[in-house]
N, C-alpha and C. Protein backbone atom coordinates (compact mmCIF):
# COMPACT_ATOMS: atom_id res chain seq x y z
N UNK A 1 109.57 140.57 101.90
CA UNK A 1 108.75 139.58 102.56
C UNK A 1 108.58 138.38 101.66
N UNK A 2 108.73 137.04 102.41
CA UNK A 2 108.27 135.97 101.40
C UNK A 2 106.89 135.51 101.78
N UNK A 3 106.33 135.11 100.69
CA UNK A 3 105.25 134.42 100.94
C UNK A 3 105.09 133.55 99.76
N UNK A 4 103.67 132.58 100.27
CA UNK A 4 103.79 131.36 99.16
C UNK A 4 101.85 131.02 98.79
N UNK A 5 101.93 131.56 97.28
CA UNK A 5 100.84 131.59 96.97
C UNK A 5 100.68 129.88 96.85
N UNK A 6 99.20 129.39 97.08
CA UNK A 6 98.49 128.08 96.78
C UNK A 6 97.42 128.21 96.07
N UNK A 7 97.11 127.20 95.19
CA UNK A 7 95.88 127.08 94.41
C UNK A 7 95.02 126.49 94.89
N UNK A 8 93.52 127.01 95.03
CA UNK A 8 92.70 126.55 95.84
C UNK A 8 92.50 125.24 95.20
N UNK A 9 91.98 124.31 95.74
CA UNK A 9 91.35 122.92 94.95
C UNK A 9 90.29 122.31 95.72
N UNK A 10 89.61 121.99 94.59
CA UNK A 10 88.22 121.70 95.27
C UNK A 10 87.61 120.29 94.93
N UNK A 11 87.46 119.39 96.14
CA UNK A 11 87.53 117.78 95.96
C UNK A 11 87.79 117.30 96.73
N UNK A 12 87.39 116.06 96.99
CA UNK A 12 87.50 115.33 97.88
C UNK A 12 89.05 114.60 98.04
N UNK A 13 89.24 114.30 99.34
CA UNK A 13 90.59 113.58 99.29
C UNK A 13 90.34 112.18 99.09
N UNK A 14 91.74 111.76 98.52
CA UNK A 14 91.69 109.79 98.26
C UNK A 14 90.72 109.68 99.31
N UNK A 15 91.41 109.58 100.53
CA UNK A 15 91.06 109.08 102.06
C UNK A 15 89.27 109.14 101.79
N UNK A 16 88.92 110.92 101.81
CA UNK A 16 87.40 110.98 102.21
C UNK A 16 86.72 110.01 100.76
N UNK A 17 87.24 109.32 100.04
CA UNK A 17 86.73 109.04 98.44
C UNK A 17 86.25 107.29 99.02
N UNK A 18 87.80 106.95 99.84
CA UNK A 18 87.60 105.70 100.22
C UNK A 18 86.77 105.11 101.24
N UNK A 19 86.50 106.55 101.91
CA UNK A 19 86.06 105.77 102.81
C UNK A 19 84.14 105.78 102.73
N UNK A 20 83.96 106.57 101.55
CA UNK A 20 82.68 107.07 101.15
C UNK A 20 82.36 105.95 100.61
N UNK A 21 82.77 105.39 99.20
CA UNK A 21 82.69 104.27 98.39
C UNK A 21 83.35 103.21 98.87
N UNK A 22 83.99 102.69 99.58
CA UNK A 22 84.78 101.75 99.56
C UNK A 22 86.24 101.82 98.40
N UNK A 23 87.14 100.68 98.76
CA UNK A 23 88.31 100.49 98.00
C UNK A 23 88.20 100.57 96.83
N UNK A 24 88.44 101.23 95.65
CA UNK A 24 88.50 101.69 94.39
C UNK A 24 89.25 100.25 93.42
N UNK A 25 88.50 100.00 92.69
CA UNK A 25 89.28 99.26 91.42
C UNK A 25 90.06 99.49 90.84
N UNK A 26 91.15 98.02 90.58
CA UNK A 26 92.52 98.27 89.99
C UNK A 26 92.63 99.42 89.03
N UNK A 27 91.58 99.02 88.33
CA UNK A 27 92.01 100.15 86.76
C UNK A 27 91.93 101.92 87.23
N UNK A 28 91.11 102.32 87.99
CA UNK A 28 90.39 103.35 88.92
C UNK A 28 91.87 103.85 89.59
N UNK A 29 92.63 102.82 90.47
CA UNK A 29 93.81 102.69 91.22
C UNK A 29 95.24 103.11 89.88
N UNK A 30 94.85 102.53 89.03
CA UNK A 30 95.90 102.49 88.32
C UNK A 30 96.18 103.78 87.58
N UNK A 31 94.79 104.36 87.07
CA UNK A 31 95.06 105.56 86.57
C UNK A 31 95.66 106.56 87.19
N UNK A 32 94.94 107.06 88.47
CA UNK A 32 95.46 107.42 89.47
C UNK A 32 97.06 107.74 90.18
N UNK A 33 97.55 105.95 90.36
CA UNK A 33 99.11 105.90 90.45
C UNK A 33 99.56 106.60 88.97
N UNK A 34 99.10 106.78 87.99
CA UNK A 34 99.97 107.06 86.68
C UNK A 34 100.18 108.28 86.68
N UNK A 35 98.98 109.04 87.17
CA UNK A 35 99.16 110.74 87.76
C UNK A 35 100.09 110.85 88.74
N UNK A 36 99.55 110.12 90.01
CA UNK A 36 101.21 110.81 91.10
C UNK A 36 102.67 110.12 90.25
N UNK A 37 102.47 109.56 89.48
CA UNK A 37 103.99 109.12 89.37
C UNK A 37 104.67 110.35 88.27
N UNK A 38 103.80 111.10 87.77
CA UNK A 38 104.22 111.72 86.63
C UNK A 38 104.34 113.44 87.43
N UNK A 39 103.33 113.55 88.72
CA UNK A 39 103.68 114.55 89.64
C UNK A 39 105.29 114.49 90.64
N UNK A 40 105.36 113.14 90.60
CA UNK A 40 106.47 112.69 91.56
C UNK A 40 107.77 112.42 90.33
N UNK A 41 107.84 112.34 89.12
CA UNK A 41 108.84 112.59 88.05
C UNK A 41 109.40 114.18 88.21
N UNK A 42 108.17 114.99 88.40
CA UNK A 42 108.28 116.25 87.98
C UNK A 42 109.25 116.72 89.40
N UNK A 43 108.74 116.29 90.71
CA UNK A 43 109.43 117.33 91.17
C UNK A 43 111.10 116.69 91.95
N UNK A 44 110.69 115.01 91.60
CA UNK A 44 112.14 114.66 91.36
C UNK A 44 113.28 114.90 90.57
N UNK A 45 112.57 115.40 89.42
CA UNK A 45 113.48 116.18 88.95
C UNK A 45 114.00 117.62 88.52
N UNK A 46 113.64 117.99 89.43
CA UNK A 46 114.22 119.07 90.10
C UNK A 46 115.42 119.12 90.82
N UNK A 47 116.16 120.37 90.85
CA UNK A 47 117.48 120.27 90.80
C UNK A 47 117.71 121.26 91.84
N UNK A 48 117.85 121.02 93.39
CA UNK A 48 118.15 119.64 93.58
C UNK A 48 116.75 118.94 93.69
N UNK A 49 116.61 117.37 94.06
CA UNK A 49 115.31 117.33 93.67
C UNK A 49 114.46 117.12 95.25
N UNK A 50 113.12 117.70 94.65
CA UNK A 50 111.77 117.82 95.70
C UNK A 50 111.48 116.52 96.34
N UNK A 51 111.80 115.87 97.75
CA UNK A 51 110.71 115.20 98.23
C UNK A 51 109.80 115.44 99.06
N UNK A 52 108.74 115.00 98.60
CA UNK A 52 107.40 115.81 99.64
C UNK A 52 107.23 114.91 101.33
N UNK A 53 108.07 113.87 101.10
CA UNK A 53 107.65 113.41 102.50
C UNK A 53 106.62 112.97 103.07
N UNK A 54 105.24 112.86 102.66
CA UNK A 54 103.72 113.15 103.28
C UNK A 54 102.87 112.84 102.58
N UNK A 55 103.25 111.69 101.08
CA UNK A 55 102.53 111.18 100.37
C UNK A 55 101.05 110.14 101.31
N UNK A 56 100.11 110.48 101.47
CA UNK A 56 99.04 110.32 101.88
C UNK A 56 97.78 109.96 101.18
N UNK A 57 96.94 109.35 101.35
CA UNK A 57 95.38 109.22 100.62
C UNK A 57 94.94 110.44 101.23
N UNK A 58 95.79 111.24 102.62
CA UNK A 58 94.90 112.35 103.12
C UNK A 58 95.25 113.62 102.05
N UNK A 59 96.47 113.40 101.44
CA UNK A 59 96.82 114.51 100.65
C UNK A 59 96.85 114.82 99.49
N UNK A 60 96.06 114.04 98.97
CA UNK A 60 96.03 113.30 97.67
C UNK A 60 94.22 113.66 97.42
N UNK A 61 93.98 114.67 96.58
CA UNK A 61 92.77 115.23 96.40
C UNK A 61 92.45 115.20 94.55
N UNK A 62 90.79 114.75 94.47
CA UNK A 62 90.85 114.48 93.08
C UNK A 62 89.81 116.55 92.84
N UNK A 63 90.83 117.21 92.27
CA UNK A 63 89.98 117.79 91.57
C UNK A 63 88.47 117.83 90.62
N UNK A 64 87.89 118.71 90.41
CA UNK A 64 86.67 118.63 89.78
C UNK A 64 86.78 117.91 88.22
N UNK A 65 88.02 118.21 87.80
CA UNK A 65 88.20 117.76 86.56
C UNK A 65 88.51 116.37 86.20
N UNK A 66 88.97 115.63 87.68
CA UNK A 66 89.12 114.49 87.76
C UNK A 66 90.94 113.64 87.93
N UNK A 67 91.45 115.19 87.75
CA UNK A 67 92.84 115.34 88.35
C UNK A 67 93.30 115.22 89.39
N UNK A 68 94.12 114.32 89.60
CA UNK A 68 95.27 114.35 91.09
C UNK A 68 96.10 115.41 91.16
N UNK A 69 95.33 115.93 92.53
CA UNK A 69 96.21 116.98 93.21
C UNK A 69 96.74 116.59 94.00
N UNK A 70 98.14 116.47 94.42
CA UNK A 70 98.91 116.45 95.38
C UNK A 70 99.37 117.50 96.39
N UNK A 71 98.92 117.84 97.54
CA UNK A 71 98.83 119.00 98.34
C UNK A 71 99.36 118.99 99.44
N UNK A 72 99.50 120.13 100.78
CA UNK A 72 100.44 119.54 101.78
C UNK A 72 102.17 119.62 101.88
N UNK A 73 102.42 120.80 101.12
CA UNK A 73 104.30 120.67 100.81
C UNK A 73 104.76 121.22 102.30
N UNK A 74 104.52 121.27 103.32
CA UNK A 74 104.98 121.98 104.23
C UNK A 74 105.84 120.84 104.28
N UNK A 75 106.01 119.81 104.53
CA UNK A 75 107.32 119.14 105.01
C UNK A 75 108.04 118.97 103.63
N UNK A 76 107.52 119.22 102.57
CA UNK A 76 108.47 119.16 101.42
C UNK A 76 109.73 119.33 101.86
N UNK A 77 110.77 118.64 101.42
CA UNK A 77 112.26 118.67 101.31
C UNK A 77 113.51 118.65 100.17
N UNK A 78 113.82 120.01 100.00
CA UNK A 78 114.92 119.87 98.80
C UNK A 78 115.84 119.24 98.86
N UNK A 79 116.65 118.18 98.28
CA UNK A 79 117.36 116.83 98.94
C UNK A 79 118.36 117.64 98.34
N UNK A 80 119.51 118.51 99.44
CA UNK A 80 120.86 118.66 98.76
C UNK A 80 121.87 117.66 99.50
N UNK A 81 121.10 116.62 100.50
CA UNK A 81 122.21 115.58 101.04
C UNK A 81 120.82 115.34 101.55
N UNK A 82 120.98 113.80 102.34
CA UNK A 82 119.84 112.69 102.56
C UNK A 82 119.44 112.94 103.56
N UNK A 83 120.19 113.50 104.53
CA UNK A 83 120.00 113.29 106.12
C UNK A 83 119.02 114.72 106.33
N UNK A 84 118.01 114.42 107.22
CA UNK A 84 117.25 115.47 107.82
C UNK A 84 117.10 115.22 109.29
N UNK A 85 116.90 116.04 110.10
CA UNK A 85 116.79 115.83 111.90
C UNK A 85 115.37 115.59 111.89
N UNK A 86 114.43 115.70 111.08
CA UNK A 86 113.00 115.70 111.63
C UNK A 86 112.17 114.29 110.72
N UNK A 87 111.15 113.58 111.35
CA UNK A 87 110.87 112.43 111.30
C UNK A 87 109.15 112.90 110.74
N UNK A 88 108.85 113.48 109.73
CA UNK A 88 106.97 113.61 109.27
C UNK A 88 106.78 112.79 108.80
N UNK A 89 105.50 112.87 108.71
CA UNK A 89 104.29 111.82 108.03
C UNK A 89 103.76 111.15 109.32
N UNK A 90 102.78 110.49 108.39
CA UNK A 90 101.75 109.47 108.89
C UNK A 90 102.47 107.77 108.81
N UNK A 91 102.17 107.23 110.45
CA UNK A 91 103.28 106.10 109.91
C UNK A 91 103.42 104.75 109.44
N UNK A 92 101.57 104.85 108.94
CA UNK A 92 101.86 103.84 107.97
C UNK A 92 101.84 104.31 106.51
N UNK A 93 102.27 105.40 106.23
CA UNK A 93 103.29 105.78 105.24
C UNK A 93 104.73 105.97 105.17
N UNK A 94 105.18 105.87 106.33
CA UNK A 94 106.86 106.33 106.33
C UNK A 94 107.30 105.48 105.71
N UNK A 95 108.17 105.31 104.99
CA UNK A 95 109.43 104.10 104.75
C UNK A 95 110.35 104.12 105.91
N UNK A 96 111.32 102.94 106.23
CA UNK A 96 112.36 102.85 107.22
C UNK A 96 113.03 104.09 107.32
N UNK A 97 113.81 104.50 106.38
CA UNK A 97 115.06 105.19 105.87
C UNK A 97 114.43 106.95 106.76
N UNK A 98 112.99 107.27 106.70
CA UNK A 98 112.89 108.21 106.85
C UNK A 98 112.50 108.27 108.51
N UNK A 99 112.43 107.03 109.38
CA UNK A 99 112.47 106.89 110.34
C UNK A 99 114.16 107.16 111.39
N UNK A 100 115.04 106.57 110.22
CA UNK A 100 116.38 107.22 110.33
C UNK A 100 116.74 108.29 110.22
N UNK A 101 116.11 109.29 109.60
CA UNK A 101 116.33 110.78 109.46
C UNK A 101 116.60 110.72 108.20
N UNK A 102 116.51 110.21 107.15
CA UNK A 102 117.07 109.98 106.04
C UNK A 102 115.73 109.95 104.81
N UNK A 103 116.12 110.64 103.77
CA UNK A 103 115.31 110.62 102.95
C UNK A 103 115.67 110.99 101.37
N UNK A 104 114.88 110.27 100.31
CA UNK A 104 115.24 109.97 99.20
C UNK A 104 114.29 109.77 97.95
N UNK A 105 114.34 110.41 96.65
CA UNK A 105 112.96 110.07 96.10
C UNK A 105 112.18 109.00 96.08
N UNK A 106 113.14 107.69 96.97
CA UNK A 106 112.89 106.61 96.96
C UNK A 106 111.79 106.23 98.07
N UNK A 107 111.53 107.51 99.15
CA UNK A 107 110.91 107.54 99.89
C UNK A 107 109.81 107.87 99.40
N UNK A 108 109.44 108.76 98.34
CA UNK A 108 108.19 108.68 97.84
C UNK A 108 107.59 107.69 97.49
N UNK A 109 108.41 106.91 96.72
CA UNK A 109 107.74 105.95 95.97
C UNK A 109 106.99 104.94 97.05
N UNK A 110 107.86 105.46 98.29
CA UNK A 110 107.37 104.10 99.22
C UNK A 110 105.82 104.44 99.95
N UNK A 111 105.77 105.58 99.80
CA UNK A 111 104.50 106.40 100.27
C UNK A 111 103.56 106.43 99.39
N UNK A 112 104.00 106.26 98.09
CA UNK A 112 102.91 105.92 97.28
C UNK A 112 102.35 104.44 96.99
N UNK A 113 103.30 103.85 96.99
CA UNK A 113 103.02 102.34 97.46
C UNK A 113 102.20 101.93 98.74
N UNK A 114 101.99 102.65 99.47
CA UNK A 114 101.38 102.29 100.14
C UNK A 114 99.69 102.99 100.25
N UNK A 115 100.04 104.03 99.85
CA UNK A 115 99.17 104.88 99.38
C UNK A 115 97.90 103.81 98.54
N UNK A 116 98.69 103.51 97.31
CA UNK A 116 97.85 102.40 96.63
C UNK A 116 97.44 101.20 97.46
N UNK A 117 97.74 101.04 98.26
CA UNK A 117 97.51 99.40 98.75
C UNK A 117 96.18 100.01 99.85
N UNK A 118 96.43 101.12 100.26
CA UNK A 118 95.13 101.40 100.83
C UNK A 118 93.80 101.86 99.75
N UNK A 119 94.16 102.73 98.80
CA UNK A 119 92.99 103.09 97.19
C UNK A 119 92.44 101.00 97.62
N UNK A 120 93.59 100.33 97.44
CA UNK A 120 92.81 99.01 96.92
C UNK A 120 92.03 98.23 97.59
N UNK A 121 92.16 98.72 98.98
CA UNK A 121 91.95 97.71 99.94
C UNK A 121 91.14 98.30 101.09
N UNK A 122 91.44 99.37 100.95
CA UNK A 122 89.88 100.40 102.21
C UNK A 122 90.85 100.32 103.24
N UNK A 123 92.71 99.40 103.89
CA UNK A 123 92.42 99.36 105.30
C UNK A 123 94.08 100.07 104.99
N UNK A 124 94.86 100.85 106.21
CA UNK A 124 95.88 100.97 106.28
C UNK A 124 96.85 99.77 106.20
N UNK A 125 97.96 100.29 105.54
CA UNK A 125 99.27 99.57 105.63
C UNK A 125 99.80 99.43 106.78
N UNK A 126 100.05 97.95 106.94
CA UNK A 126 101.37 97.69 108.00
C UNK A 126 102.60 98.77 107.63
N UNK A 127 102.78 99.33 109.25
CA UNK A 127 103.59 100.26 109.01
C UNK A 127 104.90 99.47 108.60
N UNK A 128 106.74 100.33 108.15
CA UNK A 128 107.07 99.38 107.96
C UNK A 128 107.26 98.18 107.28
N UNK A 129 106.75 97.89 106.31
CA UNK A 129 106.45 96.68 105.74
C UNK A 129 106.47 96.85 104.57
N UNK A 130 106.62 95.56 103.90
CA UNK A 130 106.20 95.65 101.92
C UNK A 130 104.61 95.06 102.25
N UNK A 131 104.05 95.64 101.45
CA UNK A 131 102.40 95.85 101.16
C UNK A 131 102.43 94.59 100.30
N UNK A 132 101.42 94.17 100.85
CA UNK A 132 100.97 92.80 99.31
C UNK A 132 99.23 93.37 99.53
N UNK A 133 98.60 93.88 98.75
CA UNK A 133 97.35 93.97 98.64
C UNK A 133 96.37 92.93 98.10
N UNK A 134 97.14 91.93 97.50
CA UNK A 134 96.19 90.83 97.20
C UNK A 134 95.86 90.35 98.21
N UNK A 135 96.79 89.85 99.07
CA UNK A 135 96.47 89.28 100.52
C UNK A 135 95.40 89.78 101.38
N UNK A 136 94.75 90.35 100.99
CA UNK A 136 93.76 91.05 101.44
C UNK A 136 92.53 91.53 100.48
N UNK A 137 92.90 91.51 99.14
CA UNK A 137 91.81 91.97 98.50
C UNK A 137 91.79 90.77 97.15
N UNK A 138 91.09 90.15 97.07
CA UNK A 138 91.25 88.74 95.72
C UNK A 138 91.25 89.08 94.74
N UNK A 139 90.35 90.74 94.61
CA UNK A 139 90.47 90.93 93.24
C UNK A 139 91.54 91.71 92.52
N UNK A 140 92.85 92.14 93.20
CA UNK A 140 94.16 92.38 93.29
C UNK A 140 94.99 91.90 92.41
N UNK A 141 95.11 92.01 91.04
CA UNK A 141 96.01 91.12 90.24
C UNK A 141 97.03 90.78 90.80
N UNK A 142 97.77 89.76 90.11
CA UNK A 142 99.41 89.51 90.88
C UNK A 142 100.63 90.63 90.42
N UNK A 143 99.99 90.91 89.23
CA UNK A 143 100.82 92.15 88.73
C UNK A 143 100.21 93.46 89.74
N UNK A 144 99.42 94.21 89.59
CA UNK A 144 99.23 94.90 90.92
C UNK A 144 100.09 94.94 92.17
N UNK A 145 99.46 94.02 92.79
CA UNK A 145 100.18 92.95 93.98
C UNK A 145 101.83 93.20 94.02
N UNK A 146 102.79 93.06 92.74
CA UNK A 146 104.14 93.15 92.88
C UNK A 146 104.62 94.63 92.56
N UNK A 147 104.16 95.24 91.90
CA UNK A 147 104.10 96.88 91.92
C UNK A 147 103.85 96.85 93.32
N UNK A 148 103.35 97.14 93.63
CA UNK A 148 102.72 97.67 95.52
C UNK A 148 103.57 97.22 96.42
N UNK A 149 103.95 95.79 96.21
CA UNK A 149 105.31 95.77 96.78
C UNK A 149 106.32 95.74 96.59
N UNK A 150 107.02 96.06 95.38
CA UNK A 150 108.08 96.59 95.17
C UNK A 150 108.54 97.78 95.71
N UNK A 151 107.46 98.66 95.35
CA UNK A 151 107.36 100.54 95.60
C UNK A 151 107.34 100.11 97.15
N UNK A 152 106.93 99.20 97.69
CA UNK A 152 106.84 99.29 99.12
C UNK A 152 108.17 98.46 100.24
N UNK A 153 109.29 98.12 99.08
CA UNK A 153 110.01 97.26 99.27
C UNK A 153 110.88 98.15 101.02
N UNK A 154 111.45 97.15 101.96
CA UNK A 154 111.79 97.58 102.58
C UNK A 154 113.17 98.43 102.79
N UNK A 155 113.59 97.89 101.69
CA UNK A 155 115.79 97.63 101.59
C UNK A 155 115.52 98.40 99.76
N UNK A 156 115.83 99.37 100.34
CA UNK A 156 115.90 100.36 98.53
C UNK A 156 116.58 99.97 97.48
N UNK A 157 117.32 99.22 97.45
CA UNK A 157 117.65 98.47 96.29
C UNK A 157 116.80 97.45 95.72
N UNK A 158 116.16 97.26 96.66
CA UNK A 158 114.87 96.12 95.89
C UNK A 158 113.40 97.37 96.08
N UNK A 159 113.70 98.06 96.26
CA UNK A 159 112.32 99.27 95.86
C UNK A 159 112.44 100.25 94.14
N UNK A 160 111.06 100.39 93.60
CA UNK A 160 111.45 101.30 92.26
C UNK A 160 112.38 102.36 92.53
N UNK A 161 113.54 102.35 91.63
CA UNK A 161 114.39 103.58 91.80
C UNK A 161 114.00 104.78 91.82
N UNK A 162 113.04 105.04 91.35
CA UNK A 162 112.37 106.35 90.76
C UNK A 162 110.85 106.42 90.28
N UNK A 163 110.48 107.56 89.94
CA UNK A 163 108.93 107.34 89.43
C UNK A 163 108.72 106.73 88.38
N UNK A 164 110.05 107.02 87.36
CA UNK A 164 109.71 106.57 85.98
C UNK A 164 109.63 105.31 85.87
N UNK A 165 110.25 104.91 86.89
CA UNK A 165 110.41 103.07 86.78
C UNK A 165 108.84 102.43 87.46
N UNK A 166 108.70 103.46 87.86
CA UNK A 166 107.60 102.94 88.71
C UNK A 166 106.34 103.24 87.72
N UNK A 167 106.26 104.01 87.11
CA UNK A 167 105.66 104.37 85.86
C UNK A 167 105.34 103.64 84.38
N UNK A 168 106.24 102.87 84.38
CA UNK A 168 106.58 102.17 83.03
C UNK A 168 106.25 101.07 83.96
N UNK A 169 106.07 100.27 85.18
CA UNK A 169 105.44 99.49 85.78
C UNK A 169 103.60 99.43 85.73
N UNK A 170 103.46 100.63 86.07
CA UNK A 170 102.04 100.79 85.79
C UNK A 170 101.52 100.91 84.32
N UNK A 171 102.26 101.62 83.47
CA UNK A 171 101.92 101.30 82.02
C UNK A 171 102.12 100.28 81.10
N UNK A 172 102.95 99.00 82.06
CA UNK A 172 103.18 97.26 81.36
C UNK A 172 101.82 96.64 82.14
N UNK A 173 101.69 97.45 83.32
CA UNK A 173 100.58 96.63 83.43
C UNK A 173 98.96 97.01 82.98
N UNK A 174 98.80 97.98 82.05
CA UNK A 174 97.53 98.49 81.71
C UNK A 174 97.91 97.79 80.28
N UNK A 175 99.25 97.10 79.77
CA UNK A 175 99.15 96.96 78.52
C UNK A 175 98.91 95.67 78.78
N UNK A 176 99.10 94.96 79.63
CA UNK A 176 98.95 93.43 80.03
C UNK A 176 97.17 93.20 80.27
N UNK A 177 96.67 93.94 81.02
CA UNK A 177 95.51 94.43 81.06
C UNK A 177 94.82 94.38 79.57
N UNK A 178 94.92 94.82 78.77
CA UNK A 178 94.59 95.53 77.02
C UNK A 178 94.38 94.09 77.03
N UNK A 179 95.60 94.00 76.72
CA UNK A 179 95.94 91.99 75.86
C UNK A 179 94.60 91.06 76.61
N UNK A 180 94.72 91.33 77.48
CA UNK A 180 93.93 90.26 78.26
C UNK A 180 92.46 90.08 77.90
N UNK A 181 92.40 91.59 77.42
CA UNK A 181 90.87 92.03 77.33
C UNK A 181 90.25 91.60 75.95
N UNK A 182 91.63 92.36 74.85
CA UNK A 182 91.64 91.70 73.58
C UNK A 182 90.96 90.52 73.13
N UNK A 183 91.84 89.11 74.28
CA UNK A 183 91.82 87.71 73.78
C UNK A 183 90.34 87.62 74.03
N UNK A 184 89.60 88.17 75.12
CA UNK A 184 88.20 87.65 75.78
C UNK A 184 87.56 88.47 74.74
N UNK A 185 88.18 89.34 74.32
CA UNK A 185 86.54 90.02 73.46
C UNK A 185 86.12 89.78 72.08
């Protein structure tokens, strides 16, 4: 018999966090993206590698410890070729590609991109679309702002290749952040 043990977790989701407090601050946002990107390294690289498909603020739960849990693998997908017959998620998380039946770690990233643009902004993403969250929220750096839409880019060659890239995006911009803070203090 198979079966599939889960770890209970106990916490609120992004979603119920945002909509309690309102849109969360960049730095708040940023830490955050630095966890799923290092959850979304891990199971991209995996061989073959994991996409979860269903990256959500609904699925996306902060443990007691203050950890991102990422939860929800039922549509998980082991990518041994791109093409799948079935179309999940929520759809102002889908990327295009997975509206085609098609899917790619690149599809995460796009779910997390959007993911963030809602942490920043309290409102869903245009489905579809590259996310600009400044356009909506002022206090949105421009660096922010081009992360969010990059990861949210429509045409995958202009989206982060991967987490790590997307990663070393969020950690130029906490160091840009530092500097900034440096000069004022």
């Amino acid at each position: 018999r198979a079966y599939l043990v889960l770890e209970f977790v106990e916490g609120p989701t992004m979603k119920h966090l945002v909509e309690l407090t309102g849109p969360m601050n960049e730095s708040q946002v940023r830490e955050y993206a630095l966890q799923l990107s290092d959850i979304l390294s891990y199971l991209h690289s995996q061989s073959p590698p994991v996409v979860h498909r269903d990256i959500t603020p609904d699925n996306l739960i902060v443990g007691q410890d203050g950890k991102l849990k990422l939860i929800d693998f039922n549509v998980a997908h082991q990518l041994e070729g791109s093409f799948t017959r079935t179309i999940v998620g929520k759809h102002c998380y889908i990327p295009p590609e997975q509206f085609r039946g098609r899917c790619t770690p690149q599809s995460d990233i796009y779910a997390t991109g959007a993911t963030l643009f809602y942490l920043l902004t309290g409102q869903e993403p245009e489905p579809i679309s590259t996310a600009h969250p400044g356009a909506v929220c002022a206090q949105v750096s421009e660096e922010m702002d081009r992360i969010v839409a990059t990861a949210t880019a429509i045409d995958l060659r202009h989206r982060f290749e991967g987490a790590a890239q997307l990663l070393q995006a969020l950690q130029g911009l906490g160091a840009a952040n530092d500097t900034t803070m440096d000069i004022f203090s």
